[in-house]
C-alpha atoms as a PDB file:
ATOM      1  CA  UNK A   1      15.500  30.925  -5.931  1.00  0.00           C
ATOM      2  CA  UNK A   2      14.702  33.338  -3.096  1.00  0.00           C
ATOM      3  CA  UNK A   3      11.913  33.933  -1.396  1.00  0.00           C
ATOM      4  CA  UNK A   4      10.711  36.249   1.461  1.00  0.00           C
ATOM      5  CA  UNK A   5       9.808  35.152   4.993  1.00  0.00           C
ATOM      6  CA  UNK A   6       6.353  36.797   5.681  1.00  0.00           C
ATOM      7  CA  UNK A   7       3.911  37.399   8.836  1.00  0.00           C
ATOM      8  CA  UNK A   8       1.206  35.199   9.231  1.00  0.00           C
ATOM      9  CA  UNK A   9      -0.294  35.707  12.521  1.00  0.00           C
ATOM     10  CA  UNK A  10       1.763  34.723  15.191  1.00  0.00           C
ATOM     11  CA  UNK A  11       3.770  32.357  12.782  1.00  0.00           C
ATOM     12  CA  UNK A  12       6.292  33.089   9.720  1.00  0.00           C
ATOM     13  CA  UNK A  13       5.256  31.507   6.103  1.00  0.00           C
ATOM     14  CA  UNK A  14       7.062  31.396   2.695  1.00  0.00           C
ATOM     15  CA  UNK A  15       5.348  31.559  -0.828  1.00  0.00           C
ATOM     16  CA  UNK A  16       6.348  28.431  -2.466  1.00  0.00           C
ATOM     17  CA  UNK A  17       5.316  29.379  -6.367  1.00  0.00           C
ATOM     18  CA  UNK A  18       2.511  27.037  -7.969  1.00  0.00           C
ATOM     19  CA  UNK A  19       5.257  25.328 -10.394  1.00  0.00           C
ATOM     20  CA  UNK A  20       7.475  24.135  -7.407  1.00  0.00           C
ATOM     21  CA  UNK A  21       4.526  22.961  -5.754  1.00  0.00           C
ATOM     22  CA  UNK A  22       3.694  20.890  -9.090  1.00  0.00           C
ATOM     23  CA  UNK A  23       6.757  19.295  -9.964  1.00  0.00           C
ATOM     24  CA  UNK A  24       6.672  17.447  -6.309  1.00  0.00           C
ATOM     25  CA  UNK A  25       3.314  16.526  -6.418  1.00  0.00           C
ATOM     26  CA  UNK A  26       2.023  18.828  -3.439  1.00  0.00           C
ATOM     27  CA  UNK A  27      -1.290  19.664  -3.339  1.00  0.00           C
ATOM     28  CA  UNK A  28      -3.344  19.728  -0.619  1.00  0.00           C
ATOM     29  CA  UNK A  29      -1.044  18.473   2.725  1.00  0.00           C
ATOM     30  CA  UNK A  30       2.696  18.234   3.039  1.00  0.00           C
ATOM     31  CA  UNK A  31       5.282  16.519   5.474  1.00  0.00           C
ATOM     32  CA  UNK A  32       7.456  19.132   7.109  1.00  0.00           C
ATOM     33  CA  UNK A  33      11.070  18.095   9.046  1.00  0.00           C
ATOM     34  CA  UNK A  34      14.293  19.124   9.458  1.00  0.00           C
ATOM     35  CA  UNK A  35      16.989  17.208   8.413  1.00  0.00           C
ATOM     36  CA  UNK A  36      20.803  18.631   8.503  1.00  0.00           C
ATOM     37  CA  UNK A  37      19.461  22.064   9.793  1.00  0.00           C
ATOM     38  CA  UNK A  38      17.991  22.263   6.238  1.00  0.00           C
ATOM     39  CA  UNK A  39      13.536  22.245   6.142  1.00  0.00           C
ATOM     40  CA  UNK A  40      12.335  18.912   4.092  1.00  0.00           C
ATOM     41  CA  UNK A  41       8.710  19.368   2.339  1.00  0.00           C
ATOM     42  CA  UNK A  42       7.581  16.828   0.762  1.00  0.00           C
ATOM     43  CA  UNK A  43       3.861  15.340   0.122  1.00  0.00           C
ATOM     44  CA  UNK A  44       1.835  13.088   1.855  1.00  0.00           C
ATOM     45  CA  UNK A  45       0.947  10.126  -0.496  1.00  0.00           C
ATOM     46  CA  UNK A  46      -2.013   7.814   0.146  1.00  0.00           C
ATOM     47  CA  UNK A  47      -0.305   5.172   2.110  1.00  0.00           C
ATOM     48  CA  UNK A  48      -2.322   2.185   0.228  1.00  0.00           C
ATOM     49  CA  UNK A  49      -1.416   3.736  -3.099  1.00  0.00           C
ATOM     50  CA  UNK A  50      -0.870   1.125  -5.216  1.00  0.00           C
ATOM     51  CA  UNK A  51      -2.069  -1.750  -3.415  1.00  0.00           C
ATOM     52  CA  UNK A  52      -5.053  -2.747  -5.675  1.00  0.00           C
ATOM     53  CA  UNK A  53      -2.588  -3.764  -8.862  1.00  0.00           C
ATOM     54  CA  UNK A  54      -0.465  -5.527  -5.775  1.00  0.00           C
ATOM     55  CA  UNK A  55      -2.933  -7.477  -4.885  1.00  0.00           C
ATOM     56  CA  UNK A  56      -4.578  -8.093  -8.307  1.00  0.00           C
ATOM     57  CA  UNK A  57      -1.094  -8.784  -9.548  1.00  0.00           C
ATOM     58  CA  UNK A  58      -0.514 -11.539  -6.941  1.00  0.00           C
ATOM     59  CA  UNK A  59      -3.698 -13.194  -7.261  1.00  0.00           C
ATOM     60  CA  UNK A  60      -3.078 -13.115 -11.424  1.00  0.00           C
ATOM     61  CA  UNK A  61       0.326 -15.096 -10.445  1.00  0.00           C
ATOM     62  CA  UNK A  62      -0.344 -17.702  -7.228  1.00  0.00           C
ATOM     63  CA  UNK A  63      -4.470 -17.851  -8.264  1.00  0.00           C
ATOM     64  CA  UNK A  64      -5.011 -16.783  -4.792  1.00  0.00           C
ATOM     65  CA  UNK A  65      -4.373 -13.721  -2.732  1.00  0.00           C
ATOM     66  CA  UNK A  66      -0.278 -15.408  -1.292  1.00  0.00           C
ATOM     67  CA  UNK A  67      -0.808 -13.766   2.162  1.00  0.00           C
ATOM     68  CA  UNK A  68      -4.410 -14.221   2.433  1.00  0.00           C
ATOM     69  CA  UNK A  69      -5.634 -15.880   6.020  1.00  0.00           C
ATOM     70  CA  UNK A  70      -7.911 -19.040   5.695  1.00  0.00           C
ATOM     71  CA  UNK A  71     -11.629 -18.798   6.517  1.00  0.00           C
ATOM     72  CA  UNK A  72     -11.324 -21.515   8.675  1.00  0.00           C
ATOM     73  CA  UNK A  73      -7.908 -22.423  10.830  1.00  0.00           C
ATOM     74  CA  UNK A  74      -6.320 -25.997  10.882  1.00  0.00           C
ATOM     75  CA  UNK A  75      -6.810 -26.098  14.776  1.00  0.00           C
ATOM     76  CA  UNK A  76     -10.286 -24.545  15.062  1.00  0.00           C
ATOM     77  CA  UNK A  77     -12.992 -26.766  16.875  1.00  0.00           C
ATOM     78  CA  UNK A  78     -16.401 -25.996  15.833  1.00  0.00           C
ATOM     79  CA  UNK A  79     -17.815 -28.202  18.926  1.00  0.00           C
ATOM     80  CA  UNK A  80     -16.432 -26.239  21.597  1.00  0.00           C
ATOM     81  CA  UNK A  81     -19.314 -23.480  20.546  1.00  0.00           C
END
């Protein structure tokens, strides 16, 4: 596929058509690099996508959340408050 570099104020821009933009997932903010003098575009996905069924998943398994800190610590001493 070609495309056409265009003027867009001081920059350049491409039109990326809407079914390219689909089949990645893009929608309303991308990732832009350069990687072997090539230019990567790629989404930017929630980061803590997915970590509700982790963590429900792990407490269905251990009965407790594995990583979870303890309300109170082994070492604590209430009396020095």
């Amino acid at each position: 596929m070609e495309t056409n570099i265009i003027k867009v104020g001081n920059s350049k821009g491409i039109i990326i058509p809407s079914k390219l933009l689909k089949m990645i997932g893009l929608t309303d903010k991308a990732r832009i690099k350069v990687l072997d003098d090539k230019i990567m575009i790629e989404p930017i996905k929630n980061p803590r996508e997915g970590w509700e069924e982790l963590i429900l998943a792990d407490i269905e398994k251990n009965g407790v959340l594995a990583n979870e800190l303890p309300d109170v610590f082994e070492d604590e001493n209430f009396e020095e408050w």
